[in-house]
PDB file of N, CA and C in Angstrom:
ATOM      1  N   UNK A   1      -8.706 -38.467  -6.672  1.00  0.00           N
ATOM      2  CA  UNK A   1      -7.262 -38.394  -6.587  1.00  0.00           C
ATOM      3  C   UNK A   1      -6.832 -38.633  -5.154  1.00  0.00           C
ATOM      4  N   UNK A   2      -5.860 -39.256  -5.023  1.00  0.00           N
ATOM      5  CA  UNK A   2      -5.044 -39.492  -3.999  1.00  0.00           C
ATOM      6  C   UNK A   2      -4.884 -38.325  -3.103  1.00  0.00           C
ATOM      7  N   UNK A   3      -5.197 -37.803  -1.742  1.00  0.00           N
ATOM      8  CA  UNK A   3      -4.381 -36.716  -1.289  1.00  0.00           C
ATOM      9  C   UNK A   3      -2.711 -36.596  -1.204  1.00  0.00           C
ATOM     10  N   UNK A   4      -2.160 -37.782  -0.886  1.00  0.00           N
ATOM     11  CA  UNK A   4      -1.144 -37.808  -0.838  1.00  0.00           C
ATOM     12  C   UNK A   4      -0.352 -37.160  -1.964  1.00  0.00           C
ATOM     13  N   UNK A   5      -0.879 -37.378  -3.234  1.00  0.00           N
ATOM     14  CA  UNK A   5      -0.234 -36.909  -4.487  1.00  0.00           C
ATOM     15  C   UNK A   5      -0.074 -35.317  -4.947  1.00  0.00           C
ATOM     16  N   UNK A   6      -0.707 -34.565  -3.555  1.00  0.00           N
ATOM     17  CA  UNK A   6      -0.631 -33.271  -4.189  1.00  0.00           C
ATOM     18  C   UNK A   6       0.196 -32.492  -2.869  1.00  0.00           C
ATOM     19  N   UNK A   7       0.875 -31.835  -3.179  1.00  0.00           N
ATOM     20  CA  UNK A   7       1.211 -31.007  -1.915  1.00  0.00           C
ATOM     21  C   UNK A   7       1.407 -29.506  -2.551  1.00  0.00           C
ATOM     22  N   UNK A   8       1.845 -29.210  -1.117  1.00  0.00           N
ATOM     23  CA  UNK A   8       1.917 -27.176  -1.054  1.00  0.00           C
ATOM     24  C   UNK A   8       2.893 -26.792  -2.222  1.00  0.00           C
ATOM     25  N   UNK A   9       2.133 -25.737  -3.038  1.00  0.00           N
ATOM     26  CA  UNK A   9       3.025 -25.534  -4.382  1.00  0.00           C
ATOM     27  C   UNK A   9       2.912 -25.944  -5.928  1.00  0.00           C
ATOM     28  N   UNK A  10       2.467 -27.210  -5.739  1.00  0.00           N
ATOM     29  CA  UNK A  10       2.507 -28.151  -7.073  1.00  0.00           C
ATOM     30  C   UNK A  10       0.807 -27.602  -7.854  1.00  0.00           C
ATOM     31  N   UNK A  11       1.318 -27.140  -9.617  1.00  0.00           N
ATOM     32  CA  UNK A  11       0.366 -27.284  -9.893  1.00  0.00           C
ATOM     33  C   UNK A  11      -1.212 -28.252 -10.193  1.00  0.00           C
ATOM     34  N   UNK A  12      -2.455 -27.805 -10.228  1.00  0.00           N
ATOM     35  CA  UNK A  12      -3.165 -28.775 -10.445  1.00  0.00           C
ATOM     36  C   UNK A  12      -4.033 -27.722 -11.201  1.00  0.00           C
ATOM     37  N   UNK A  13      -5.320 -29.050 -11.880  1.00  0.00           N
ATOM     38  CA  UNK A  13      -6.280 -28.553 -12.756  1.00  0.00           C
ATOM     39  C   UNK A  13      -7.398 -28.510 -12.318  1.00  0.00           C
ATOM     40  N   UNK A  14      -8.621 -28.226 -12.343  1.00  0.00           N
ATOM     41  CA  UNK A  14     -10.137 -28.890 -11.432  1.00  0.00           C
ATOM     42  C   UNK A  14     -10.182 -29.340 -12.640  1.00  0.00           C
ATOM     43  N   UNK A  15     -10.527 -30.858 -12.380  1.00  0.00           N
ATOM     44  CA  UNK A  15     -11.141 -32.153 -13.418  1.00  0.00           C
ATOM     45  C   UNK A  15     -13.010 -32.335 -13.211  1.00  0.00           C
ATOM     46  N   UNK A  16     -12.558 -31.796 -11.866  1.00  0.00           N
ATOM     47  CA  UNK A  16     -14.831 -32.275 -12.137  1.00  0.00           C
ATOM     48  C   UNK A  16     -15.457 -30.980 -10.981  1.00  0.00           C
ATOM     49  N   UNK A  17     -16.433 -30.678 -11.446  1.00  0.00           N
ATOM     50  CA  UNK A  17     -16.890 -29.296 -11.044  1.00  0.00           C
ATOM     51  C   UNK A  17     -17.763 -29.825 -10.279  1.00  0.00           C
ATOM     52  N   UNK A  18     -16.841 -29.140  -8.831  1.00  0.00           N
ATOM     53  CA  UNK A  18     -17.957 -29.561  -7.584  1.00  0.00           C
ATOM     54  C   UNK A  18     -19.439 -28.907  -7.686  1.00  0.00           C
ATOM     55  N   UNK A  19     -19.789 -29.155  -6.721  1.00  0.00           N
ATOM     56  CA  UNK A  19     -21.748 -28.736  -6.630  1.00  0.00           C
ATOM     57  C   UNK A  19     -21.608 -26.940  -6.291  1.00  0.00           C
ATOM     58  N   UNK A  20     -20.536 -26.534  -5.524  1.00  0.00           N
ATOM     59  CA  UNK A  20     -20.430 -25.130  -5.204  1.00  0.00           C
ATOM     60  C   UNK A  20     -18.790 -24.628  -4.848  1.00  0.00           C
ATOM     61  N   UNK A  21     -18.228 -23.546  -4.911  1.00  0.00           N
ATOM     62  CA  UNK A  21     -17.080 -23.231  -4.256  1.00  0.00           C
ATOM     63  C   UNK A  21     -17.095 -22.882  -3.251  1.00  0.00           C
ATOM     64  N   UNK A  22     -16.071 -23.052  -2.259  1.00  0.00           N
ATOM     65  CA  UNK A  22     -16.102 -22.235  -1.242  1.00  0.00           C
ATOM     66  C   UNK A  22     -14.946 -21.390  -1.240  1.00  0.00           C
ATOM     67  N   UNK A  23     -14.991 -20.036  -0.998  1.00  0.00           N
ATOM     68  CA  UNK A  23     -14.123 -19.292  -1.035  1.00  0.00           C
ATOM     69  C   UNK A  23     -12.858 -19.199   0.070  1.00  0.00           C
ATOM     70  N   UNK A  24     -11.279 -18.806   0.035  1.00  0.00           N
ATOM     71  CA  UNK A  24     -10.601 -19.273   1.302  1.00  0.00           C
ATOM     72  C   UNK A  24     -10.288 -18.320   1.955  1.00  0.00           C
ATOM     73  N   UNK A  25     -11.166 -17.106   2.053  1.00  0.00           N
ATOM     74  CA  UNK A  25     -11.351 -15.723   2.980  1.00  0.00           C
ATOM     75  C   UNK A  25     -11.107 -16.385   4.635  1.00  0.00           C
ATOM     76  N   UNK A  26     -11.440 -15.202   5.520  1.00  0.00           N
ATOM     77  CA  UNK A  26     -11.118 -15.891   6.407  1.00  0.00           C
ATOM     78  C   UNK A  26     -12.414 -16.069   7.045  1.00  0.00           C
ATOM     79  N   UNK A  27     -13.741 -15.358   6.489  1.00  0.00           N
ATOM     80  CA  UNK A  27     -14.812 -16.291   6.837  1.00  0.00           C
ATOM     81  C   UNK A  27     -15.318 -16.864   5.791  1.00  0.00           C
ATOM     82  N   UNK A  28     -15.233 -17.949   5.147  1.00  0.00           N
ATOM     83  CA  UNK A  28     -14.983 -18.744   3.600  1.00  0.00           C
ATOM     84  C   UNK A  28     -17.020 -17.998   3.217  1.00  0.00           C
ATOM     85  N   UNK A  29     -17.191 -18.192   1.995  1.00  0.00           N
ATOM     86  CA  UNK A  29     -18.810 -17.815   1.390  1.00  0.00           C
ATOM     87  C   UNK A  29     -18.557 -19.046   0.176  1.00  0.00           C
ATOM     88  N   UNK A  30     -20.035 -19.692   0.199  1.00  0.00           N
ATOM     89  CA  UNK A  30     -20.179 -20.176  -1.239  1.00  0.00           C
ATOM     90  C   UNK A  30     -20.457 -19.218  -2.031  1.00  0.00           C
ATOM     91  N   UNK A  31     -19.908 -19.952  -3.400  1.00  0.00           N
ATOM     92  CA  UNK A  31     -19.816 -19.561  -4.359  1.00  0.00           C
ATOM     93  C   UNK A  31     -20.742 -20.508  -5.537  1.00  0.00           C
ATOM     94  N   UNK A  32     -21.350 -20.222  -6.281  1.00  0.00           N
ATOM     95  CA  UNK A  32     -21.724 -20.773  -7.474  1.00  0.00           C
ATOM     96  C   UNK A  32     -20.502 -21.645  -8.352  1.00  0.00           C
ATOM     97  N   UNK A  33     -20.448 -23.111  -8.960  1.00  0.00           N
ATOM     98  CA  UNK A  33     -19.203 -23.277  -9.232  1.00  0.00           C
ATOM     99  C   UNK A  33     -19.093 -23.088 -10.719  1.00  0.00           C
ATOM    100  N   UNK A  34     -19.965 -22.232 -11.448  1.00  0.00           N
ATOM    101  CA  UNK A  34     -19.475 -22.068 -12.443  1.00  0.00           C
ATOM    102  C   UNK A  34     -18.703 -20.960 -13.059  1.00  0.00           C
ATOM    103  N   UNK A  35     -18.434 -20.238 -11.628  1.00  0.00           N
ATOM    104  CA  UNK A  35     -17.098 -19.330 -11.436  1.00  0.00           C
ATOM    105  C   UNK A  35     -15.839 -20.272 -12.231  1.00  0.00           C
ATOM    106  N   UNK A  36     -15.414 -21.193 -11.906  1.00  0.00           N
ATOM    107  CA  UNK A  36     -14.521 -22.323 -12.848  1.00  0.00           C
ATOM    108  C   UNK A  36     -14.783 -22.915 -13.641  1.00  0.00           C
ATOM    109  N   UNK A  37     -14.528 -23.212 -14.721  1.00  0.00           N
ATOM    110  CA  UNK A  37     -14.431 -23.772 -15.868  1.00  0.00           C
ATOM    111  C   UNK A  37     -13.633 -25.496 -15.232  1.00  0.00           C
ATOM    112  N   UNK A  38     -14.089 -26.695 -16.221  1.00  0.00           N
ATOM    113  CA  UNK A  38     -12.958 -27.657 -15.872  1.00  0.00           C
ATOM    114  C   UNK A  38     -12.172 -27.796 -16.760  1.00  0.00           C
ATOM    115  N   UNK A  39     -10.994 -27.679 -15.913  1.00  0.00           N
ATOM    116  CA  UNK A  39      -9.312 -27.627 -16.879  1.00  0.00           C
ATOM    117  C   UNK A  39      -8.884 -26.401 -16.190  1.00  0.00           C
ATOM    118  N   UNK A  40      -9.716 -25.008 -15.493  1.00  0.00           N
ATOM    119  CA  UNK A  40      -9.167 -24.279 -14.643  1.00  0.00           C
ATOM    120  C   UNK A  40      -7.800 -25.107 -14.249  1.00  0.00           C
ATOM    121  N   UNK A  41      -6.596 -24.087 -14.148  1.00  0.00           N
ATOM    122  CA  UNK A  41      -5.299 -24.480 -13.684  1.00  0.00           C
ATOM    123  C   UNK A  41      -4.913 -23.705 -12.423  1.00  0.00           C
ATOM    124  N   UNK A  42      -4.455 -23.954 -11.206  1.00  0.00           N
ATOM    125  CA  UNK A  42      -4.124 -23.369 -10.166  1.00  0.00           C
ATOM    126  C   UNK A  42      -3.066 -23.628  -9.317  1.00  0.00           C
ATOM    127  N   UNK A  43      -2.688 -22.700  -8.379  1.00  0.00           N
ATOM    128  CA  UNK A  43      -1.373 -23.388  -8.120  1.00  0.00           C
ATOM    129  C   UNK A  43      -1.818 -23.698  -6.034  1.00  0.00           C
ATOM    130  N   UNK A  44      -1.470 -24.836  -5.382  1.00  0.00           N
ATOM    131  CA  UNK A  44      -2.105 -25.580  -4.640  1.00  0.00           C
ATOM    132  C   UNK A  44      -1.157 -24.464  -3.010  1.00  0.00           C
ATOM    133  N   UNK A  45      -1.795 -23.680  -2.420  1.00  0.00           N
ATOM    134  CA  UNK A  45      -1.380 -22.522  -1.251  1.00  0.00           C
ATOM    135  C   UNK A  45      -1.371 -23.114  -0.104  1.00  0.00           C
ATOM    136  N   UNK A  46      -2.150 -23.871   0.335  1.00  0.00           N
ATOM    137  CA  UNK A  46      -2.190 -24.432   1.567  1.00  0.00           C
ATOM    138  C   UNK A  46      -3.109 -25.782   1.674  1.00  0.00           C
ATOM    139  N   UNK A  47      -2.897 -26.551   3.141  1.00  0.00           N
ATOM    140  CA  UNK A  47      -3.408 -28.007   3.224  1.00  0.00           C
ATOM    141  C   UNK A  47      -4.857 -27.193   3.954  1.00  0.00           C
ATOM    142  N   UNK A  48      -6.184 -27.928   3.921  1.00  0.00           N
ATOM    143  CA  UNK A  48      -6.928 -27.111   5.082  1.00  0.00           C
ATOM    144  C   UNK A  48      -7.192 -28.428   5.478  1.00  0.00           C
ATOM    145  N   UNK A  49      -8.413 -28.799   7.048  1.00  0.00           N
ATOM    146  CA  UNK A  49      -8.972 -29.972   7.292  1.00  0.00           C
ATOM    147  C   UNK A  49      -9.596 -30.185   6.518  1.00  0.00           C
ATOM    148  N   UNK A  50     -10.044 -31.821   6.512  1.00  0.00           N
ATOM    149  CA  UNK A  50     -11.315 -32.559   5.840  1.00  0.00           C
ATOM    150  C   UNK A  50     -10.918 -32.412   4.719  1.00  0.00           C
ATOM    151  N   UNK A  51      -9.692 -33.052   4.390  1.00  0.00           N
ATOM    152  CA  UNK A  51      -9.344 -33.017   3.066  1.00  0.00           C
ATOM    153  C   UNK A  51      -9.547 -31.656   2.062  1.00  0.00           C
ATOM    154  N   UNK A  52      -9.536 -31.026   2.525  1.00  0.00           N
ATOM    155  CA  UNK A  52      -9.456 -29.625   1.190  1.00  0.00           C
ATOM    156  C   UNK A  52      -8.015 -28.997   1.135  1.00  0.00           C
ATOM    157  N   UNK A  53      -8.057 -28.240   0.290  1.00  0.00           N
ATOM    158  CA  UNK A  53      -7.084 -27.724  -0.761  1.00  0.00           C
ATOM    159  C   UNK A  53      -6.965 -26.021  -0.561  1.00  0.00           C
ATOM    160  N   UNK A  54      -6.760 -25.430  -0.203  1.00  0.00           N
ATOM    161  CA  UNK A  54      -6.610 -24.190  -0.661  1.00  0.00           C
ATOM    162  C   UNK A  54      -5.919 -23.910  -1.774  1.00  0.00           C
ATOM    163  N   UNK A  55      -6.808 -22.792  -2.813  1.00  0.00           N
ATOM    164  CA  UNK A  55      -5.694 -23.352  -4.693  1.00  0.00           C
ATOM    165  C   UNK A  55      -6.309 -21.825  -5.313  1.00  0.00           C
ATOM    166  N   UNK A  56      -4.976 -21.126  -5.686  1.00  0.00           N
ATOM    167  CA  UNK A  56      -4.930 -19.698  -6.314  1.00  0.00           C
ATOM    168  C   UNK A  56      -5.178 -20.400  -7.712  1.00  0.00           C
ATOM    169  N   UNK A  57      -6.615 -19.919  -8.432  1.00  0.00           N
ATOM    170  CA  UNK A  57      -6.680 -20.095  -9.598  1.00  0.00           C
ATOM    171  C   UNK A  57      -6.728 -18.217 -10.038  1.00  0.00           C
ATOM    172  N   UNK A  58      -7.376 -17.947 -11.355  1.00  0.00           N
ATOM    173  CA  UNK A  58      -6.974 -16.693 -11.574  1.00  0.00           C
ATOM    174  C   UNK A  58      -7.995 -15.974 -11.371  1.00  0.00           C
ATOM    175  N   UNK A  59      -9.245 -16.528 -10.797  1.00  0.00           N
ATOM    176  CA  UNK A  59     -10.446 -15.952 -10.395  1.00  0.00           C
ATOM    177  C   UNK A  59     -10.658 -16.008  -8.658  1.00  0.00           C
ATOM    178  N   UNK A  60      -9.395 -16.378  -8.612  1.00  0.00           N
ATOM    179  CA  UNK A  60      -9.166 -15.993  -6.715  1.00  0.00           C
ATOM    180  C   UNK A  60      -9.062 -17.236  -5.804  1.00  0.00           C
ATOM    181  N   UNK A  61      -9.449 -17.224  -4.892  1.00  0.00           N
ATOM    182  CA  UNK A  61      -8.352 -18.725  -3.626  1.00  0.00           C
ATOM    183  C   UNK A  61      -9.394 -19.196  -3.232  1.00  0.00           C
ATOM    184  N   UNK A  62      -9.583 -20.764  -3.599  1.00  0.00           N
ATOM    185  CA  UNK A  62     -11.131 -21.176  -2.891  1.00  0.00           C
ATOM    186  C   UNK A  62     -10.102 -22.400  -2.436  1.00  0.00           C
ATOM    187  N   UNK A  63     -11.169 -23.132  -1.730  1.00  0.00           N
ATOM    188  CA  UNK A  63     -11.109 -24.160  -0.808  1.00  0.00           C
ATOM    189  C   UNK A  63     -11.618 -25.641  -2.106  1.00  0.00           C
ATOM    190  N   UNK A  64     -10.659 -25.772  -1.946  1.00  0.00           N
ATOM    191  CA  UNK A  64     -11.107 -27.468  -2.947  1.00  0.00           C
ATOM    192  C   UNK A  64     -10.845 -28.785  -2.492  1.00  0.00           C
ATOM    193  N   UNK A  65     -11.735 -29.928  -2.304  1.00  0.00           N
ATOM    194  CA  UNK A  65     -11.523 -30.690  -1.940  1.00  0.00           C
ATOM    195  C   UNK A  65     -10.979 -31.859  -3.253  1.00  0.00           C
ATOM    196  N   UNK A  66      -9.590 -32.414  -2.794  1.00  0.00           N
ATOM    197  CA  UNK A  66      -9.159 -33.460  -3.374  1.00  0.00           C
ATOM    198  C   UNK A  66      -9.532 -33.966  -4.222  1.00  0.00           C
ATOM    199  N   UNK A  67     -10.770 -34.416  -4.473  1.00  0.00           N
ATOM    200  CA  UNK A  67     -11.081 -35.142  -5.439  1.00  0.00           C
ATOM    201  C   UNK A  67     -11.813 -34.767  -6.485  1.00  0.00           C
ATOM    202  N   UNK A  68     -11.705 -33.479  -6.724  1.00  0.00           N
ATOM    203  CA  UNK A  68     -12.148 -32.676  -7.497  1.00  0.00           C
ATOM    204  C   UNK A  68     -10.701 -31.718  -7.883  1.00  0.00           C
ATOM    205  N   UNK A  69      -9.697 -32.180  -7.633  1.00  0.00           N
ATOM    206  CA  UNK A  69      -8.122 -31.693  -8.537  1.00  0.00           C
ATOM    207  C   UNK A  69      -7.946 -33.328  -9.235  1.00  0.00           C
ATOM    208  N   UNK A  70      -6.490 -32.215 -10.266  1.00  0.00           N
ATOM    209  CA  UNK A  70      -5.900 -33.157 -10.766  1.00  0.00           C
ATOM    210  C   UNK A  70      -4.592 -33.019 -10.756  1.00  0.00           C
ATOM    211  N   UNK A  71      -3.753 -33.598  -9.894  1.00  0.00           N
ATOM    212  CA  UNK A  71      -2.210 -32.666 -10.240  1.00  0.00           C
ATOM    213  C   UNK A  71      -1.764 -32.746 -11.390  1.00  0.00           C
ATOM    214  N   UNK A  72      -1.210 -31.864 -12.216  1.00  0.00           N
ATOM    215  CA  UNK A  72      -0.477 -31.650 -13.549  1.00  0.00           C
ATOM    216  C   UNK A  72       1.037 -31.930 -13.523  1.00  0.00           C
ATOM    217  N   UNK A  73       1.373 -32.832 -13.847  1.00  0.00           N
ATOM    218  CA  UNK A  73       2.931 -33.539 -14.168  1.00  0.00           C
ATOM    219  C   UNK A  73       3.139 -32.596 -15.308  1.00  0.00           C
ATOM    220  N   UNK A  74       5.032 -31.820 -14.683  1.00  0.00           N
ATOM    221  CA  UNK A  74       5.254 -31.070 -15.379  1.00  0.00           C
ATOM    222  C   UNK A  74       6.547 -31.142 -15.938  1.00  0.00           C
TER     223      UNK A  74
END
């Protein structure tokens, strides 16, 4: 996905389940990624570097990189 297409606020889905999560604490920890399901829905909190995402899903705020969302047209 485009970065451009998602910004602060707008919902999105995870479409493809990265290799691990990283959590968006303020010293981030991997995570195993089958903490998420794909189709998880979240709502997009902040921009971080290197293309990632900070994104409140309902199992808590990880760090996602772009191309592993999908924004949801609503």
């Amino acid at each position: 996905m485009n970065s451009s297409e998602i910004t602060v606020g707008c919902q999105v889905l995870l479409s493809v389940s990265p290799p691990y999560l990283k959590t968006a604490d303020p010293m981030p920890m991997l995570r195993p990624a089958d903490i998420l399901e794909i189709g998880s829905q979240g709502i997009v909190i902040d921009r971080r570097p290197g293309d990632y995402w900070g994104v409140r899903f309902s199992k808590g705020v990880f760090l996602v990189e772009s191309q592993y969302l999908e924004k949801l047209v609503s």
